[in-house]
N, C-alpha and C. Protein backbone atom coordinates (compact mmCIF):
# COMPACT_ATOMS: atom_id res chain seq x y z
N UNK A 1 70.66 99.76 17.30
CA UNK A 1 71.30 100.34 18.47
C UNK A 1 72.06 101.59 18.04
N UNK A 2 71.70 103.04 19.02
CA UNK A 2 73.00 103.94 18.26
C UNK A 2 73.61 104.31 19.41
N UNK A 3 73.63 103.82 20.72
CA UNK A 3 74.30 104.53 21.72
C UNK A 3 73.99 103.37 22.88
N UNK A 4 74.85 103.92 23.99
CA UNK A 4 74.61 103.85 25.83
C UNK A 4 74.45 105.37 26.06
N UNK A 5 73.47 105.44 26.54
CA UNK A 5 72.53 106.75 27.07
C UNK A 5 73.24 106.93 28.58
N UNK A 6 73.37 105.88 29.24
CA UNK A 6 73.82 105.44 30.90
C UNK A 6 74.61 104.11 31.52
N UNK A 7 75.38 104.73 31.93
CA UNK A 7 75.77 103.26 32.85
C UNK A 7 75.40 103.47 34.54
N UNK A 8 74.89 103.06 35.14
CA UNK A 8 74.81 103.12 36.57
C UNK A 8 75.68 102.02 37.42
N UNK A 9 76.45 102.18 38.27
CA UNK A 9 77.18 102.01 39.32
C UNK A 9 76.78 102.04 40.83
N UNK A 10 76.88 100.63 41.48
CA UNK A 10 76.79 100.94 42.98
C UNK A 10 77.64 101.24 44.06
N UNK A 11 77.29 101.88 44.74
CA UNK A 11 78.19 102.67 45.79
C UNK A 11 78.05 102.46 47.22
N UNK A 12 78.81 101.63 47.73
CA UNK A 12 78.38 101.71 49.24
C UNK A 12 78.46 103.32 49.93
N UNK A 13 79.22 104.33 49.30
CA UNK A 13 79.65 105.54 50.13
C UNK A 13 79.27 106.92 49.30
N UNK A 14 77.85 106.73 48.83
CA UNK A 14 77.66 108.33 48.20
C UNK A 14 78.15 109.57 48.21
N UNK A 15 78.93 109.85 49.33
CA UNK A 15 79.04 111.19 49.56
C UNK A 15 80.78 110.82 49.01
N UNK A 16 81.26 109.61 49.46
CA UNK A 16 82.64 109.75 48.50
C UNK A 16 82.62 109.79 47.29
N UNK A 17 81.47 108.89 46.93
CA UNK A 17 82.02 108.62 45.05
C UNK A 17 81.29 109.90 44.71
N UNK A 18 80.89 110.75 45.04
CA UNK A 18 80.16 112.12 44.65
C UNK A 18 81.92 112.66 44.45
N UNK A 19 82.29 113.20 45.64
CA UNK A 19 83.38 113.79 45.65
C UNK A 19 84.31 113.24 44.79
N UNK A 20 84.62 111.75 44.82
CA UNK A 20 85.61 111.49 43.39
C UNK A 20 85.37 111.86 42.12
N UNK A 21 84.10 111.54 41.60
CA UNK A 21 83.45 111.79 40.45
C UNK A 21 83.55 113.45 40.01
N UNK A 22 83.31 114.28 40.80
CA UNK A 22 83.31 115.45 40.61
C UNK A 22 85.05 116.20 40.79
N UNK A 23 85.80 115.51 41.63
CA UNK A 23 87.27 116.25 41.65
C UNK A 23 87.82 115.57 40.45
N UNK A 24 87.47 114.75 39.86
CA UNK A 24 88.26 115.05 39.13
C UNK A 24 87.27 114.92 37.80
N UNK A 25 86.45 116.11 37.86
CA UNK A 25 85.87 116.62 36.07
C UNK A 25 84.85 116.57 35.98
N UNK A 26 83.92 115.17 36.63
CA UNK A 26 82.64 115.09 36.29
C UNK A 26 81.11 116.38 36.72
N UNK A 27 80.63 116.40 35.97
CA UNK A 27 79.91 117.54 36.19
C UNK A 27 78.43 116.74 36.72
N UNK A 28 77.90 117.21 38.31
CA UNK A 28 76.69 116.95 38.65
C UNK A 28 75.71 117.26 38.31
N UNK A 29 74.50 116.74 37.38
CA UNK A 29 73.51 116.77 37.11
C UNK A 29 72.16 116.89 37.93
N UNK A 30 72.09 115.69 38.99
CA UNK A 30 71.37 115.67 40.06
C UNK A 30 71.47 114.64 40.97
N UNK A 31 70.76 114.87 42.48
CA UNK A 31 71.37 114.07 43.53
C UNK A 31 72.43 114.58 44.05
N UNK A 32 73.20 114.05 44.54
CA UNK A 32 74.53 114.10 45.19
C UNK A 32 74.85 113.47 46.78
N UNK A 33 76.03 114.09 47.30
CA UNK A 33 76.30 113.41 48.76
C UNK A 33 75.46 112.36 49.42
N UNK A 34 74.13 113.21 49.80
CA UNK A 34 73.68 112.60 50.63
C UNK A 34 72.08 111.81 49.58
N UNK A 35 72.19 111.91 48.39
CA UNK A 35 71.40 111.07 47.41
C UNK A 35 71.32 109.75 47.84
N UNK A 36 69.90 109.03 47.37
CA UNK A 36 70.25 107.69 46.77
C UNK A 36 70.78 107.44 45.38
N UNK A 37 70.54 108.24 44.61
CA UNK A 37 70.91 108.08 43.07
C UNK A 37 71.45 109.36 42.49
N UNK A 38 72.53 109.25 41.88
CA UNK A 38 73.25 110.90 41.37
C UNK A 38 73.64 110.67 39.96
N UNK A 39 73.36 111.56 39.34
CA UNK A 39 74.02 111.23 37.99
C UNK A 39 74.34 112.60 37.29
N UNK A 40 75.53 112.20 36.62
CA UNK A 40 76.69 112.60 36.23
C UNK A 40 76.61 113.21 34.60
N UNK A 41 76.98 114.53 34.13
CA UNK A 41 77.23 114.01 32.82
C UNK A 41 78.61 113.78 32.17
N UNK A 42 78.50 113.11 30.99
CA UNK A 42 79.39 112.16 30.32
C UNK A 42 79.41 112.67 28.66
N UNK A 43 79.71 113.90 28.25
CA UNK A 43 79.16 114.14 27.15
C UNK A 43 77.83 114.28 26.61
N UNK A 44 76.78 112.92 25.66
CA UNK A 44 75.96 113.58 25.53
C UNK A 44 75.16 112.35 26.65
N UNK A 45 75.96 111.45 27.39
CA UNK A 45 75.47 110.83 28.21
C UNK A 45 75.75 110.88 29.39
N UNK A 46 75.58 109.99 30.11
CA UNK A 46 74.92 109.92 31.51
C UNK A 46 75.81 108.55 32.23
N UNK A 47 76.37 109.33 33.61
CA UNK A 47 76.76 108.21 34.76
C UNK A 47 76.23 108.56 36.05
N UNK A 48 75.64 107.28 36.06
CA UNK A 48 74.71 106.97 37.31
C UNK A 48 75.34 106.32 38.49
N UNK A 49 75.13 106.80 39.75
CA UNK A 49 75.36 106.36 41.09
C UNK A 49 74.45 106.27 41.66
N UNK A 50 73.77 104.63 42.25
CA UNK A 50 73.04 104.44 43.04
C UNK A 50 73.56 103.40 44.67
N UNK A 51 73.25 104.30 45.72
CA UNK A 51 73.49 104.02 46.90
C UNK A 51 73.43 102.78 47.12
N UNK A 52 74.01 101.76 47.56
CA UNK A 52 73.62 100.33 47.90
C UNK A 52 74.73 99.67 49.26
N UNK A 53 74.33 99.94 49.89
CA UNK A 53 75.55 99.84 51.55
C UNK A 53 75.17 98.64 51.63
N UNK A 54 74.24 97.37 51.51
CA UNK A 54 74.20 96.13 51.70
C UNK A 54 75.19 95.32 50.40
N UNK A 55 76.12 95.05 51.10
CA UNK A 55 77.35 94.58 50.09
C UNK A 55 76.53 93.06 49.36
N UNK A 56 75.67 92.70 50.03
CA UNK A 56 74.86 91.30 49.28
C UNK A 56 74.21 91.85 48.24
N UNK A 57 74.06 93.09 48.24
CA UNK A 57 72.90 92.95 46.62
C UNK A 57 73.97 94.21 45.79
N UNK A 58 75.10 94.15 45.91
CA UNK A 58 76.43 94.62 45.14
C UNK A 58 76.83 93.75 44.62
N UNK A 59 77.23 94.13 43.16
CA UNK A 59 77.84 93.10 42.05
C UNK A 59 79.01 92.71 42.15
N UNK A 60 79.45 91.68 41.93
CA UNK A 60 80.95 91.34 42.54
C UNK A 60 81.91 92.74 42.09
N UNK A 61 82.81 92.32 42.68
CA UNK A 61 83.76 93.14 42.96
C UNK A 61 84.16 93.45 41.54
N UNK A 62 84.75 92.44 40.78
CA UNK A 62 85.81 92.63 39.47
C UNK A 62 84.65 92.28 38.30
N UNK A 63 84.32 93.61 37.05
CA UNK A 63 83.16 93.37 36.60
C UNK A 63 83.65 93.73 34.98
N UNK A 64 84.81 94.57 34.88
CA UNK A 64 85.49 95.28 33.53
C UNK A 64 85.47 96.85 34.06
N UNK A 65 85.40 97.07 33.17
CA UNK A 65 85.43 98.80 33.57
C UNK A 65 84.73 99.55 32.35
N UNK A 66 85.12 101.31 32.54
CA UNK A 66 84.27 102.03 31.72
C UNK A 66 85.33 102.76 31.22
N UNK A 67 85.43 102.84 30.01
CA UNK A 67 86.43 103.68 28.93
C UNK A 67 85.36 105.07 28.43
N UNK A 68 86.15 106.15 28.92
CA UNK A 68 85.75 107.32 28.70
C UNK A 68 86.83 108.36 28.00
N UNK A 69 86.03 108.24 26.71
CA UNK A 69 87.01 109.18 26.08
C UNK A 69 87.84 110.71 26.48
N UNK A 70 88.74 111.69 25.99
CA UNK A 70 89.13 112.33 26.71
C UNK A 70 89.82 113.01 25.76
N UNK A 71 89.57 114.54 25.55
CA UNK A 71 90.83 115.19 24.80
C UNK A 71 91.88 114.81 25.16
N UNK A 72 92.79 114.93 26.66
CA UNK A 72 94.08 114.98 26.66
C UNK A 72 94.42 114.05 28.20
N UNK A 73 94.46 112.91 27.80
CA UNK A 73 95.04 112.01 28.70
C UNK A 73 96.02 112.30 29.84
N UNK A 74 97.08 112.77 29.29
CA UNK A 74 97.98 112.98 30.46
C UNK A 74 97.25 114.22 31.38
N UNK A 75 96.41 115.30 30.86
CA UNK A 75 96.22 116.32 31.69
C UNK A 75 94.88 116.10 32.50
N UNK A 76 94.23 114.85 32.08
CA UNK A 76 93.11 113.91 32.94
C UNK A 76 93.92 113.49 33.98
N UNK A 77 95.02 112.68 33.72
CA UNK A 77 95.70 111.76 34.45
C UNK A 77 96.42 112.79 35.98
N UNK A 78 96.86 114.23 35.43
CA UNK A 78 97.34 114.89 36.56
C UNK A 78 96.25 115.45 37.07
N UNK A 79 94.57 115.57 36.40
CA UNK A 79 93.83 115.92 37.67
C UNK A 79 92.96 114.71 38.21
N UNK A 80 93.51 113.73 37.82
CA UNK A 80 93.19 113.05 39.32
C UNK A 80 93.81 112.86 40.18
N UNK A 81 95.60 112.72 40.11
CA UNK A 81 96.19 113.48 41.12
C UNK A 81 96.57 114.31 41.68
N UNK A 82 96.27 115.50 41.16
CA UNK A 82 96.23 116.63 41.96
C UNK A 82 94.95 116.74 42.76
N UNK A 83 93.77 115.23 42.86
CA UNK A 83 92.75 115.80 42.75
C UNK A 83 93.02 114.71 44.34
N UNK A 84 94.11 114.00 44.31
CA UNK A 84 94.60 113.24 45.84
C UNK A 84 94.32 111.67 45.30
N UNK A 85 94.17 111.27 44.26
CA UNK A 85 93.47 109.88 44.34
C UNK A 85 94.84 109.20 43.15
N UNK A 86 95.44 108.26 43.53
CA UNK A 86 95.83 107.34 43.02
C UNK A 86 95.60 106.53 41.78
N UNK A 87 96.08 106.73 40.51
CA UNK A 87 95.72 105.91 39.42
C UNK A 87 96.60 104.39 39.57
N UNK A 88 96.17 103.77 38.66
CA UNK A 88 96.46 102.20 38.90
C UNK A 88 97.42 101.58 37.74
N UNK A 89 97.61 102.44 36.71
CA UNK A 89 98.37 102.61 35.31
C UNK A 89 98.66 104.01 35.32
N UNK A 90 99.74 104.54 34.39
CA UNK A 90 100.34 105.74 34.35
C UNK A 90 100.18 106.21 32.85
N UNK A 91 99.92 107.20 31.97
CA UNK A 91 99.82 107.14 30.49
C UNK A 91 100.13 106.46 30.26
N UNK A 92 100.07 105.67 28.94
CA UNK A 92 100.82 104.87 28.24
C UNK A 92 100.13 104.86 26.44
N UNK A 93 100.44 104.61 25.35
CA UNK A 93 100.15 104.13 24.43
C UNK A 93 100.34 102.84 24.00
N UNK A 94 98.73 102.64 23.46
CA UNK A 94 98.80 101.07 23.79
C UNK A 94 98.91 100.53 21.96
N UNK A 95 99.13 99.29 22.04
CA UNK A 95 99.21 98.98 20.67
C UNK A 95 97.88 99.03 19.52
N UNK A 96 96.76 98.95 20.57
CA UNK A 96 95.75 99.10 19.63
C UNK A 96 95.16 100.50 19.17
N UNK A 97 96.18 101.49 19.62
CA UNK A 97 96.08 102.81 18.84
C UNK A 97 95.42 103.89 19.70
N UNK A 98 95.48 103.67 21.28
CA UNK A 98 94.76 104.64 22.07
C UNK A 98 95.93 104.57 23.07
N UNK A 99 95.83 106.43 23.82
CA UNK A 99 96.58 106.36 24.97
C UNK A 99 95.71 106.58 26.34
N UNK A 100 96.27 106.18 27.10
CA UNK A 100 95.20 105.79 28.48
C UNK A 100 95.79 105.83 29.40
N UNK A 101 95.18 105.82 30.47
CA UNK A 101 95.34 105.03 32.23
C UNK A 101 94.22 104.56 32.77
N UNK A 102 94.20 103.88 34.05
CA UNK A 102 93.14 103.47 34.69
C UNK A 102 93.39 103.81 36.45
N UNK A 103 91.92 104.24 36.54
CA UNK A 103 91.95 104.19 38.12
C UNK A 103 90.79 103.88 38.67
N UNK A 104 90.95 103.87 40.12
CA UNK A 104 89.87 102.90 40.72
C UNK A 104 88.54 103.89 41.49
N UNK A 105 87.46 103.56 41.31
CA UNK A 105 86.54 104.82 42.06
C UNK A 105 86.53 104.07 43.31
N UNK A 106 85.82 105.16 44.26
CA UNK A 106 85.81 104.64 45.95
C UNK A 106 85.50 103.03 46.09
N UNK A 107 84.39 102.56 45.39
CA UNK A 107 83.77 101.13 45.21
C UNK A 107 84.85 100.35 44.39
N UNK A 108 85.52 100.43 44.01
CA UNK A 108 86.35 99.63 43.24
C UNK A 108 86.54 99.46 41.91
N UNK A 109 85.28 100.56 41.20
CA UNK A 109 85.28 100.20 39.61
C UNK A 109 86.18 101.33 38.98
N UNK A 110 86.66 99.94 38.28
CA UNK A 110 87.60 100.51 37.27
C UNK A 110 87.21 101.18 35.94
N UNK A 111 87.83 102.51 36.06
CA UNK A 111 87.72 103.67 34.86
C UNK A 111 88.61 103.95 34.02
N UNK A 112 88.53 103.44 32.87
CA UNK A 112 89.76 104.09 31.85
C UNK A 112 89.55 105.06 31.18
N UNK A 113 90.34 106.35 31.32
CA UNK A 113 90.78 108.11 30.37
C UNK A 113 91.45 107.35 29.22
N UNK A 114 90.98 107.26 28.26
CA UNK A 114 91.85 107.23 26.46
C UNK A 114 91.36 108.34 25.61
N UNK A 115 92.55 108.21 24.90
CA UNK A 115 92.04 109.48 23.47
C UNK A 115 92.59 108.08 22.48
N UNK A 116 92.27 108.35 21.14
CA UNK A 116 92.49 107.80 20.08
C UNK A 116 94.43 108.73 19.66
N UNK A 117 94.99 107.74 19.22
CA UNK A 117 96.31 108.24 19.08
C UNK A 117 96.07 108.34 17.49
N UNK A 118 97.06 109.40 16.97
CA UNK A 118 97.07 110.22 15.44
C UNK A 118 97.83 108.87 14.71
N UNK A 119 97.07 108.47 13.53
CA UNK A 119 97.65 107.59 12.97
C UNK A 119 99.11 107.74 12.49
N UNK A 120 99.59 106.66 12.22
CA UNK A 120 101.18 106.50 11.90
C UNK A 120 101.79 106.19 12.76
């Protein structure tokens, strides 16, 4: 194994999680708004959004989340609110040596911004 190439995500509301995904950083690859499937890049990988409005063939609600690395945490953290959207944690440094927050996309999945903190 040397990687995740993709994670894909379902969305009851394409044209929102387009707009979240992209206000705050993500860069569109292809698809969008009115897509069934959009994807995102992620460095040298890939986040996928596929349309699914029948909440029966959506994965439960609470599933973990996706940790996406980040030069500079706090200045992630102010453009997603400047970007209008609510995080769910505020910076913090955590004991296992990364600083982070988490927030929620339109569908509910949870995204964590960390950088690796400078040893000592």
């Amino acid at each position: 194994m040397r990687c995740i190439s993709a994670v894909t995500l379902h969305t009851a509301d394409m044209a929102a999680s387009v707009h979240f995904y992209e206000a705050i950083g993500f860069q569109r690859l292809a698809g969008g708004p009115d897509a069934p499937f959009t994807t995102l890049a992620v460095g040298s990988g890939y986040l996928n959004l596929q349309l699914e409005p029948d909440p029966l063939n959506r994965p439960v609600a609470i599933w973990g989340r996706i940790i996406f690395w980040v030069d500079d945490v706090d200045r992630q953290h102010r453009r997603v609110l400047d970007a209008g959207f609510t995080p769910t944690t505020s910076p913090a440094d955590a004991p296992w040596g990364e600083r982070y927050f988490h927030v929620r996309d339109p569908d509910g999945h949870e995204l964590s911004f960390a950088t690796p903190l400078p040893p000592g």
